[in-house]
N, C-alpha and C. Protein backbone atom coordinates (compact mmCIF):
# COMPACT_ATOMS: atom_id res chain seq x y z
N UNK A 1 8.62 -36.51 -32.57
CA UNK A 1 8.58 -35.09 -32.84
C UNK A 1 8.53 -34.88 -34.35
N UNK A 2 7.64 -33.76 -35.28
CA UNK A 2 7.59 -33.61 -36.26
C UNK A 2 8.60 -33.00 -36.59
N UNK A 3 8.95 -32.76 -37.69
CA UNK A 3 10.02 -32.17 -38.55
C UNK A 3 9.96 -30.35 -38.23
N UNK A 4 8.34 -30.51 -38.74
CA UNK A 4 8.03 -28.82 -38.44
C UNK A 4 8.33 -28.43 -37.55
N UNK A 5 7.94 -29.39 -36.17
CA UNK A 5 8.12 -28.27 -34.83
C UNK A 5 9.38 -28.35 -34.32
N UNK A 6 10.58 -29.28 -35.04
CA UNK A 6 12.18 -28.61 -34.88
C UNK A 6 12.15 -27.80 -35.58
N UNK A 7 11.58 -26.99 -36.67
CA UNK A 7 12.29 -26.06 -37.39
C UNK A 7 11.64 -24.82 -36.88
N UNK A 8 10.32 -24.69 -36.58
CA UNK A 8 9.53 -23.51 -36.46
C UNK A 8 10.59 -22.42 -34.93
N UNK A 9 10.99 -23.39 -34.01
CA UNK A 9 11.76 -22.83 -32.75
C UNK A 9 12.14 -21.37 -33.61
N UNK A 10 12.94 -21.56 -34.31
CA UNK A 10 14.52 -21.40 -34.82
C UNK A 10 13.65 -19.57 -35.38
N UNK A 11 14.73 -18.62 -35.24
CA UNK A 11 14.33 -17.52 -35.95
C UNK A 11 15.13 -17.14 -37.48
N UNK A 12 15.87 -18.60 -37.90
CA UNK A 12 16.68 -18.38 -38.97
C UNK A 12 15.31 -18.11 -40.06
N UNK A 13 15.45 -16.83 -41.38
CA UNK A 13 14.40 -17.04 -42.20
C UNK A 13 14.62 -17.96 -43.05
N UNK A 14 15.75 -18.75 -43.68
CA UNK A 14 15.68 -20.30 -44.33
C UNK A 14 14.50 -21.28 -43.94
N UNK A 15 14.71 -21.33 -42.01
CA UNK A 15 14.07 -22.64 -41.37
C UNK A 15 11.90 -21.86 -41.85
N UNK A 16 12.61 -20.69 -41.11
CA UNK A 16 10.87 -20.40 -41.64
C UNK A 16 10.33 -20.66 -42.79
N UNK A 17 10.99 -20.58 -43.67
CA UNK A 17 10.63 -20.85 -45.26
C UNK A 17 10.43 -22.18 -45.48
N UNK A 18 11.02 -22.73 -44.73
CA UNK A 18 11.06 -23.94 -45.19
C UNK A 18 9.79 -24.53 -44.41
N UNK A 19 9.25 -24.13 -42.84
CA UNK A 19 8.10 -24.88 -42.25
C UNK A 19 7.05 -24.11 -43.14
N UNK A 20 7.14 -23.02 -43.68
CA UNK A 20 6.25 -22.32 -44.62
C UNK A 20 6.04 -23.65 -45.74
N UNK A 21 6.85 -24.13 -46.45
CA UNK A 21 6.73 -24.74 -47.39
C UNK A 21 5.95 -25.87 -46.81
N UNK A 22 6.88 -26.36 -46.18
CA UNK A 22 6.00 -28.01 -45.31
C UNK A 22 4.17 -27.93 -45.08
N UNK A 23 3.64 -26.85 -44.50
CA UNK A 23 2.42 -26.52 -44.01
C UNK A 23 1.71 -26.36 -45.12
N UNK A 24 2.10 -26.10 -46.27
CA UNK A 24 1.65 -25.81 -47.96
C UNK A 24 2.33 -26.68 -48.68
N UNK A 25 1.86 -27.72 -48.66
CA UNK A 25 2.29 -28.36 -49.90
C UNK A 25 1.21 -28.03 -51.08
N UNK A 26 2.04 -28.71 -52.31
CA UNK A 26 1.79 -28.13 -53.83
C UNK A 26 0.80 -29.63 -54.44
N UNK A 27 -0.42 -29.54 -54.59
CA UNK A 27 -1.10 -30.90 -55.20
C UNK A 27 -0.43 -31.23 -56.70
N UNK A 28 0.32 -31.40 -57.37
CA UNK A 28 0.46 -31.43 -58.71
C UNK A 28 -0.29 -31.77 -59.38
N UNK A 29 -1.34 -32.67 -59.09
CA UNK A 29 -2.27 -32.76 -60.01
C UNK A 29 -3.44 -32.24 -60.25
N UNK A 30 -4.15 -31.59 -58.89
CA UNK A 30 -4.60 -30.33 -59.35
C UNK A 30 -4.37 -29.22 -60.21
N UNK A 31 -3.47 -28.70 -59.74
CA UNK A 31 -2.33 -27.59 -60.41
C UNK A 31 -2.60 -28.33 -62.23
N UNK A 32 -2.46 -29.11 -62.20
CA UNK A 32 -1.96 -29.80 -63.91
C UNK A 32 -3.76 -29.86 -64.60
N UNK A 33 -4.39 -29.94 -63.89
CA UNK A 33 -5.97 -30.10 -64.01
C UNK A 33 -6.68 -28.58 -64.49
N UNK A 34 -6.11 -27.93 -63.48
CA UNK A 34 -6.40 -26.60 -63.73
C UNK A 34 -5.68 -25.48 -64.94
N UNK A 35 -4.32 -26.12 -65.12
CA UNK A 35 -3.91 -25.68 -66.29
C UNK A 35 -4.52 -26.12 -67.72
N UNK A 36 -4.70 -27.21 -67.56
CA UNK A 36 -4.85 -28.03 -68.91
C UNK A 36 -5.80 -26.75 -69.80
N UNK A 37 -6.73 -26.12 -69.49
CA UNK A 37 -7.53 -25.28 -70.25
C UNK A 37 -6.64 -24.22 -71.03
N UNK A 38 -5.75 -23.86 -70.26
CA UNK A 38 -4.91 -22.65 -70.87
C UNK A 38 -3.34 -23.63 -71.73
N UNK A 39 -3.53 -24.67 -71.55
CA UNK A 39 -2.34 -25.24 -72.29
C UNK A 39 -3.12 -25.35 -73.49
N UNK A 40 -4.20 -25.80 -73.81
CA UNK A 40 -4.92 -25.92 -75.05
C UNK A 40 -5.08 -24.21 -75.37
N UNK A 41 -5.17 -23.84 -75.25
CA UNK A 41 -4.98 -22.11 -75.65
C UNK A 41 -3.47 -21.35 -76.07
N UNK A 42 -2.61 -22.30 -75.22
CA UNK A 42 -1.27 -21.65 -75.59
C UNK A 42 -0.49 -22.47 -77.02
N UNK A 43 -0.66 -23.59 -76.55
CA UNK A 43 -0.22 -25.10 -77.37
C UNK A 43 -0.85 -24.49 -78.73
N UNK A 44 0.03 -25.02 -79.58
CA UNK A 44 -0.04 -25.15 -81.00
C UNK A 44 -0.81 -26.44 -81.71
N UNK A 45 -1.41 -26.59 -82.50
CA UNK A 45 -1.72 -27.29 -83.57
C UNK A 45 -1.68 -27.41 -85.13
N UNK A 46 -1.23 -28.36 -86.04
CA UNK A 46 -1.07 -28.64 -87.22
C UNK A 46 -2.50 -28.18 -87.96
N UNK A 47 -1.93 -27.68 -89.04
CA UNK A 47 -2.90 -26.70 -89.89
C UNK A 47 -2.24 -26.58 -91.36
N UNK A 48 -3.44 -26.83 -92.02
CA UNK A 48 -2.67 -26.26 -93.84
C UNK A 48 -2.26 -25.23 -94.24
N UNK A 49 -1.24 -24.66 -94.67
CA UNK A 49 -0.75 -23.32 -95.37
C UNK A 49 -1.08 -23.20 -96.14
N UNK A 50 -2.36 -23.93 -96.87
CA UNK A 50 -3.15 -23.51 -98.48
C UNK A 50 -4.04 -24.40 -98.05
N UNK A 51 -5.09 -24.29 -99.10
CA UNK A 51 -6.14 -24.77 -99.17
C UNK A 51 -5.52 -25.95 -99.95
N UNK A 52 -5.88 -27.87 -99.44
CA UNK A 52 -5.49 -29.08 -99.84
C UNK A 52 -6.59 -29.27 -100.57
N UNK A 53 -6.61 -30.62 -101.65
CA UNK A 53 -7.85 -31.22 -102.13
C UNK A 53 -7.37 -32.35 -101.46
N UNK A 54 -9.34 -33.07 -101.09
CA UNK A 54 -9.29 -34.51 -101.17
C UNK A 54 -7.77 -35.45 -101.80
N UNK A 55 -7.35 -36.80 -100.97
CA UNK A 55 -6.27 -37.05 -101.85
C UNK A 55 -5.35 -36.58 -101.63
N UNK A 56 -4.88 -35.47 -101.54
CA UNK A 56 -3.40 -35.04 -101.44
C UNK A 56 -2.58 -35.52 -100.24
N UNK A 57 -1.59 -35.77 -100.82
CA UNK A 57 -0.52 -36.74 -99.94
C UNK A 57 0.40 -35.53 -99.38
N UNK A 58 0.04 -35.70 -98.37
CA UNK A 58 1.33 -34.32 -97.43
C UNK A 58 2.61 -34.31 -97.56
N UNK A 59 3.18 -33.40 -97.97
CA UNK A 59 4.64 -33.01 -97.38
C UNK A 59 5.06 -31.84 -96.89
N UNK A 60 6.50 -31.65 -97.04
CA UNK A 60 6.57 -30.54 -96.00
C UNK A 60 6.52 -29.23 -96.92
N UNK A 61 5.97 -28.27 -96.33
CA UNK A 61 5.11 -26.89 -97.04
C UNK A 61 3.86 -26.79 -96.87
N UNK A 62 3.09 -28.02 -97.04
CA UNK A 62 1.87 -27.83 -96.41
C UNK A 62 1.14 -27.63 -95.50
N UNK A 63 2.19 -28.03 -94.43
CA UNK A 63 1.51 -27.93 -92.86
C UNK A 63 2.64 -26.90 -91.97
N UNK A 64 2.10 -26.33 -90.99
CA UNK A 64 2.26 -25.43 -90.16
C UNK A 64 1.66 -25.13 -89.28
N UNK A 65 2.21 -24.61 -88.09
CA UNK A 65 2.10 -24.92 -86.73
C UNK A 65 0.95 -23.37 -85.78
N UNK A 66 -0.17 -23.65 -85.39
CA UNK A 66 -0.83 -22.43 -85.23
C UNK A 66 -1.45 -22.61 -83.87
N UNK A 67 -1.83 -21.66 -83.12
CA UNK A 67 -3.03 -21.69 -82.18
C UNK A 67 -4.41 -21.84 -82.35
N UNK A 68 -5.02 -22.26 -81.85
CA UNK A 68 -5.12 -23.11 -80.38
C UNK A 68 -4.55 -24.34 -80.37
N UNK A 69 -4.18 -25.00 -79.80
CA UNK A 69 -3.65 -26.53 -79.52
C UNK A 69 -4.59 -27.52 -79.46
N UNK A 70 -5.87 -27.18 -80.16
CA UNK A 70 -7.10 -28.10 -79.87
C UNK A 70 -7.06 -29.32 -80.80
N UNK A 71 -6.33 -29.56 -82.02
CA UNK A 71 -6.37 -29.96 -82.94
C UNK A 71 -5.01 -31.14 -82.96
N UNK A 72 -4.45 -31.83 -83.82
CA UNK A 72 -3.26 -32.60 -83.96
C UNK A 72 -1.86 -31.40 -83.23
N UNK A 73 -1.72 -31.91 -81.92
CA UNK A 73 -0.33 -31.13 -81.61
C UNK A 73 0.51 -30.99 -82.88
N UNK A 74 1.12 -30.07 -83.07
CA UNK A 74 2.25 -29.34 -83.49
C UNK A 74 3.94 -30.65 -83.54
N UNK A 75 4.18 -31.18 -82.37
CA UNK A 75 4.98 -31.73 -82.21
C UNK A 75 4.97 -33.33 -82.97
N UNK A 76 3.66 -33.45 -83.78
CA UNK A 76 3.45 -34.69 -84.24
C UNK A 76 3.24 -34.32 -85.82
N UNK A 77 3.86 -33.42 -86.10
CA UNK A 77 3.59 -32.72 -87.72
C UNK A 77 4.67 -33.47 -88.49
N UNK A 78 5.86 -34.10 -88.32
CA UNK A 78 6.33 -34.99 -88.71
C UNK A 78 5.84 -36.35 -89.26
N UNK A 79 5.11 -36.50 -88.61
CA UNK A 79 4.80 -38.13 -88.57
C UNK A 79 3.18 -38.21 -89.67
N UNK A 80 2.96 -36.75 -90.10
CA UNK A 80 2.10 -36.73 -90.98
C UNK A 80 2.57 -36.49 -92.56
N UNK A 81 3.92 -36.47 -93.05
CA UNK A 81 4.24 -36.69 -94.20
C UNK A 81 4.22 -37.44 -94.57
N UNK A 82 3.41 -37.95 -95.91
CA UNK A 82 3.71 -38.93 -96.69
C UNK A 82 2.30 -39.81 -96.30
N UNK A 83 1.27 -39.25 -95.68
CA UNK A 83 0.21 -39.30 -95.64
C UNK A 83 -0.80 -39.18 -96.51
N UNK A 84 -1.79 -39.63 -96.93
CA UNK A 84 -3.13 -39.01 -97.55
C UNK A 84 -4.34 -38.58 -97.06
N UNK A 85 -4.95 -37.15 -97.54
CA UNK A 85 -5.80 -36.62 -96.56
C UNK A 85 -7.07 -37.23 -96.91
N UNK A 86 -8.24 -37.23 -96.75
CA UNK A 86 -9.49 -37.98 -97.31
C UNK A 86 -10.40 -37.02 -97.60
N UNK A 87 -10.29 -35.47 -97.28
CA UNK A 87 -11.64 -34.61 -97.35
C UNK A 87 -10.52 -33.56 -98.00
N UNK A 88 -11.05 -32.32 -98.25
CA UNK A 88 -10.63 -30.95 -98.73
C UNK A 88 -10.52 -30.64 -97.22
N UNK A 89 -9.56 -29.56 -97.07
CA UNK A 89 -8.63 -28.97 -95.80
C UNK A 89 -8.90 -27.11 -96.48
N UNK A 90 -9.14 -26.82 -95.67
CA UNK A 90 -9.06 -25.16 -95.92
C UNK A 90 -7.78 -24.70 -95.40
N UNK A 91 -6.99 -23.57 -95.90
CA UNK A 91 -5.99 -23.12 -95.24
C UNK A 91 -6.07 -22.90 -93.30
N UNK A 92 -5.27 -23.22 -92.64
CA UNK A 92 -5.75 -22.59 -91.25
C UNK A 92 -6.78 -23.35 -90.29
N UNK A 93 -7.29 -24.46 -91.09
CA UNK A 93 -8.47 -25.41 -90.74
C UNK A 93 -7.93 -26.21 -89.87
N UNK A 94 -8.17 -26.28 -88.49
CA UNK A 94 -8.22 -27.44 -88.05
C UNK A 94 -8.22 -28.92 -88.08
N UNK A 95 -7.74 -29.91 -87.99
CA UNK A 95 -7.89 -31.38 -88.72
C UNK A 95 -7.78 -32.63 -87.70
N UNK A 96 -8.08 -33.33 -87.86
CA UNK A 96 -8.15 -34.35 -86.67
C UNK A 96 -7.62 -35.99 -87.43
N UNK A 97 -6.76 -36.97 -86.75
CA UNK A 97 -6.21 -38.06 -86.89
C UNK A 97 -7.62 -38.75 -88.35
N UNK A 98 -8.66 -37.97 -88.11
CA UNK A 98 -9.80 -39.22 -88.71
C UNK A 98 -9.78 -38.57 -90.05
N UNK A 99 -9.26 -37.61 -90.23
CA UNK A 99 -9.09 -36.73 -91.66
C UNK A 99 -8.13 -37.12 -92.72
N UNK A 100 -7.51 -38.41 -91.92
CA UNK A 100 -6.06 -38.56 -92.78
C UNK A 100 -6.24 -40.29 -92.84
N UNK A 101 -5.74 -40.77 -94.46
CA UNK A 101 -5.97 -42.25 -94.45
C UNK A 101 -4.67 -42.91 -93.14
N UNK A 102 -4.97 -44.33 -93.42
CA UNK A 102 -3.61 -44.82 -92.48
C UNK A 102 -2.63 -45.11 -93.91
């Protein structure tokens, strides 16, 4: 006997909710597939607060955290101090891992 068809008998609304749930399950990875577009829209990315030159070695003041999330997450703006950039950076500019020496 399935699980569902002991619970469905029953007129408690818990048990209903619950064969409700069973009959609908949740794909998570769909669900996570279909978000991903609007997480890059909500999510933040690392960005200059001034215009950098070629050369300049980052620290903190220079970078700051903006929308869209298309660019170096936000949460990895740490790990870019003490870096050197290789091109000119516009304030607000977008930047990518290949913009910065190792």
């Amino acid at each position: 006997m399935l699980f569902r068809e002991l619970l469905v008998p029953s007129a408690s609304g818990e048990e209903k909710m619950i064969a409700e749930i069973i009959s609908n399950p949740v794909n998570k990875e769909s669900m996570a597939e279909e978000l991903n577009g609007l997480r890059k829209i909500f999510q933040k990315s690392v960005v200059p607060t001034a215009d950098l030159p070629a050369g300049k070695i980052l620290e903190k003041g220079d970078l700051t955290a903006k929308k869209p999330g298309s660019g170096i997450p936000s949460e990895l703006m740490h790990t870019l101090y003490g870096r050197r950039i290789r091109r000119a950076l516009a304030a607000d500019e977008l930047f990518g891992l290949e913009d910065l020496e190792l």
